[in-house]
Protein backbone atom coordinates (compact mmCIF):
# COMPACT_ATOMS: atom_id res chain seq x y z
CA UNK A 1 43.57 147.31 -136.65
CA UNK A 2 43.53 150.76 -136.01
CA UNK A 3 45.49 152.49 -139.40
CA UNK A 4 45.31 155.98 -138.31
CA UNK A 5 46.40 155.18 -134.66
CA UNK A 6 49.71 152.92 -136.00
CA UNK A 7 50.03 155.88 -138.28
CA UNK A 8 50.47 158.05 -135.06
CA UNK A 9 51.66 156.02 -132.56
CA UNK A 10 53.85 153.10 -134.13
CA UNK A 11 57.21 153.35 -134.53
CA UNK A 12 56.99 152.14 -138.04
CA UNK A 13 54.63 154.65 -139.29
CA UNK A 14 51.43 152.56 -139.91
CA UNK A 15 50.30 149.27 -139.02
CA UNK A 16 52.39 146.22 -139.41
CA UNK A 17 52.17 142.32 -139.64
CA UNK A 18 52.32 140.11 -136.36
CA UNK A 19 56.02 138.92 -136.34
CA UNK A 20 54.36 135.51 -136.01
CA UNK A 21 51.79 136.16 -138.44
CA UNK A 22 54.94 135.84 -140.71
CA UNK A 23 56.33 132.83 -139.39
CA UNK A 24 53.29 131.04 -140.20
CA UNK A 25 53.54 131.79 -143.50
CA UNK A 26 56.56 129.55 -144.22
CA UNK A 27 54.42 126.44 -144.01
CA UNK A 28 51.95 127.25 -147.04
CA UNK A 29 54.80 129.34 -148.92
CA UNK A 30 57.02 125.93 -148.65
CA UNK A 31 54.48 123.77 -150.11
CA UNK A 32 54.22 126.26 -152.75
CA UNK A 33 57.74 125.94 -153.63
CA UNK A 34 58.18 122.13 -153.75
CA UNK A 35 59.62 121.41 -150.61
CA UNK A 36 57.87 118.09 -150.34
CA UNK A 37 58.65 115.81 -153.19
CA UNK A 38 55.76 114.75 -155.03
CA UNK A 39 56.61 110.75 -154.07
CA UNK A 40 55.93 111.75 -150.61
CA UNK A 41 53.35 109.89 -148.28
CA UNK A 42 53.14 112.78 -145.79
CA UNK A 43 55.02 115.83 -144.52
CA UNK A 44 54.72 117.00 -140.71
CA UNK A 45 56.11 120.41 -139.65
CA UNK A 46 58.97 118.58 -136.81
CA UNK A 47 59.98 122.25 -135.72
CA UNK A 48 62.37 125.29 -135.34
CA UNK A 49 66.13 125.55 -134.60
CA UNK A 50 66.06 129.35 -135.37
CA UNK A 51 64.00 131.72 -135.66
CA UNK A 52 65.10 135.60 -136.06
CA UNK A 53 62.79 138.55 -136.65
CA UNK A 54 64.74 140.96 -138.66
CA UNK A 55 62.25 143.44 -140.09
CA UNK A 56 58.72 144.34 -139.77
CA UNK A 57 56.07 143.82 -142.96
CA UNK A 58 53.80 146.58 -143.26
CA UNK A 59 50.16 145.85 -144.49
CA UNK A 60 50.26 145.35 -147.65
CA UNK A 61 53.85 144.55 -148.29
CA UNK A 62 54.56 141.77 -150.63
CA UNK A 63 56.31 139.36 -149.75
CA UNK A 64 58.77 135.60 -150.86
CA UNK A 65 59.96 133.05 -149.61
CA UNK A 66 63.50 131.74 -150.11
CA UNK A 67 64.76 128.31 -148.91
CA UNK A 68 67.38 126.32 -148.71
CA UNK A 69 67.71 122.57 -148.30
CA UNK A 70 70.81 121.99 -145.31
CA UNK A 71 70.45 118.33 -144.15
CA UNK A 72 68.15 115.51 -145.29
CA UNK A 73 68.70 112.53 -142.50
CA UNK A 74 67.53 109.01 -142.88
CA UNK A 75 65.48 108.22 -140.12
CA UNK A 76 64.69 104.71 -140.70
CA UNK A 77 61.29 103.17 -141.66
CA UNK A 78 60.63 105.39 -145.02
CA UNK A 79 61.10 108.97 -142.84
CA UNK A 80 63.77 111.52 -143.33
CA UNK A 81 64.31 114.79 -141.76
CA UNK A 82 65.11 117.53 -143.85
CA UNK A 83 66.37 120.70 -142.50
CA UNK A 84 65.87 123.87 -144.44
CA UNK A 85 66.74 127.73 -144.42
CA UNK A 86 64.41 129.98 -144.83
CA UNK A 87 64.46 133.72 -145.50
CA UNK A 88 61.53 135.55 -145.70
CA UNK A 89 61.71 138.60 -148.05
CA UNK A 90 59.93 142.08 -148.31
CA UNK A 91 59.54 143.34 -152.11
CA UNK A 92 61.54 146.77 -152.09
CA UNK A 93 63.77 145.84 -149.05
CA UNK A 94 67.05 145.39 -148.62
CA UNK A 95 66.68 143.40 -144.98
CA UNK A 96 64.63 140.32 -144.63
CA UNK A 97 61.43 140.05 -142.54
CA UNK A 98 62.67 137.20 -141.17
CA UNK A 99 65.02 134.17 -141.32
CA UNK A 100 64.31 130.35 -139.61
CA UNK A 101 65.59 126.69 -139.52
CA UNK A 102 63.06 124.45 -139.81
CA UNK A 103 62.61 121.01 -139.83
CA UNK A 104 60.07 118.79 -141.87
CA UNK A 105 59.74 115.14 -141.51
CA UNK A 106 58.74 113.13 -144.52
CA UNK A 107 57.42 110.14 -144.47
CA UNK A 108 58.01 107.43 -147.63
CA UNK A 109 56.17 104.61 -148.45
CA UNK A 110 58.21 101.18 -146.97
């Protein structure tokens, strides 16, 4: 990362986090929050619906996660599919970095 060159040359004034970068965060940040209830066997990331990048995180932003349980479908033999929003936040920012639909299969004991 070249600091003085983003300073220069980026269109947000310095260097930035990897929109994807972001996204991966949602995986450790959900665990962090108690997405996966503690009875749990296993939980396997199943995918995205949506994923929208809304605003960029510059290094050294802090940053949240907000999420929101939508579905939770019985799949049959112990496993549900749960289907969450989530909104990644910047501290001091009005818009979101980004927002997704994911979904997490958990797996029970039978």
């Amino acid at each position: 990362m070249d600091v003085e060159r983003a300073k220069k040359e980026s269109p947000f004034g310095g260097p930035v986090a990897h929109g994807y970068l972001t996204l991966s965060l949602l995986a450790k940040l959900g665990m962090e929050v108690g997405i996966v209830p503690q009875d749990a066997v296993a939980a396997f990331n199943y995918g995205l619906d949506k994923v929208r990048f809304l605003a960029p995180v510059k290094a050294g932003a802090r940053v949240r996660l907000r999420v929101t349980l939508l579905e939770a479908a019985d799949q049959g033999a112990g496993r549900r599919l749960l289907k969450l929003a989530n909104t990644v936040e910047i501290e001091g920012q009005a818009k979101p970095a980004l927002v997704a639909e994911t979904l997490a299969m958990l797996v029970g004991r039978t």
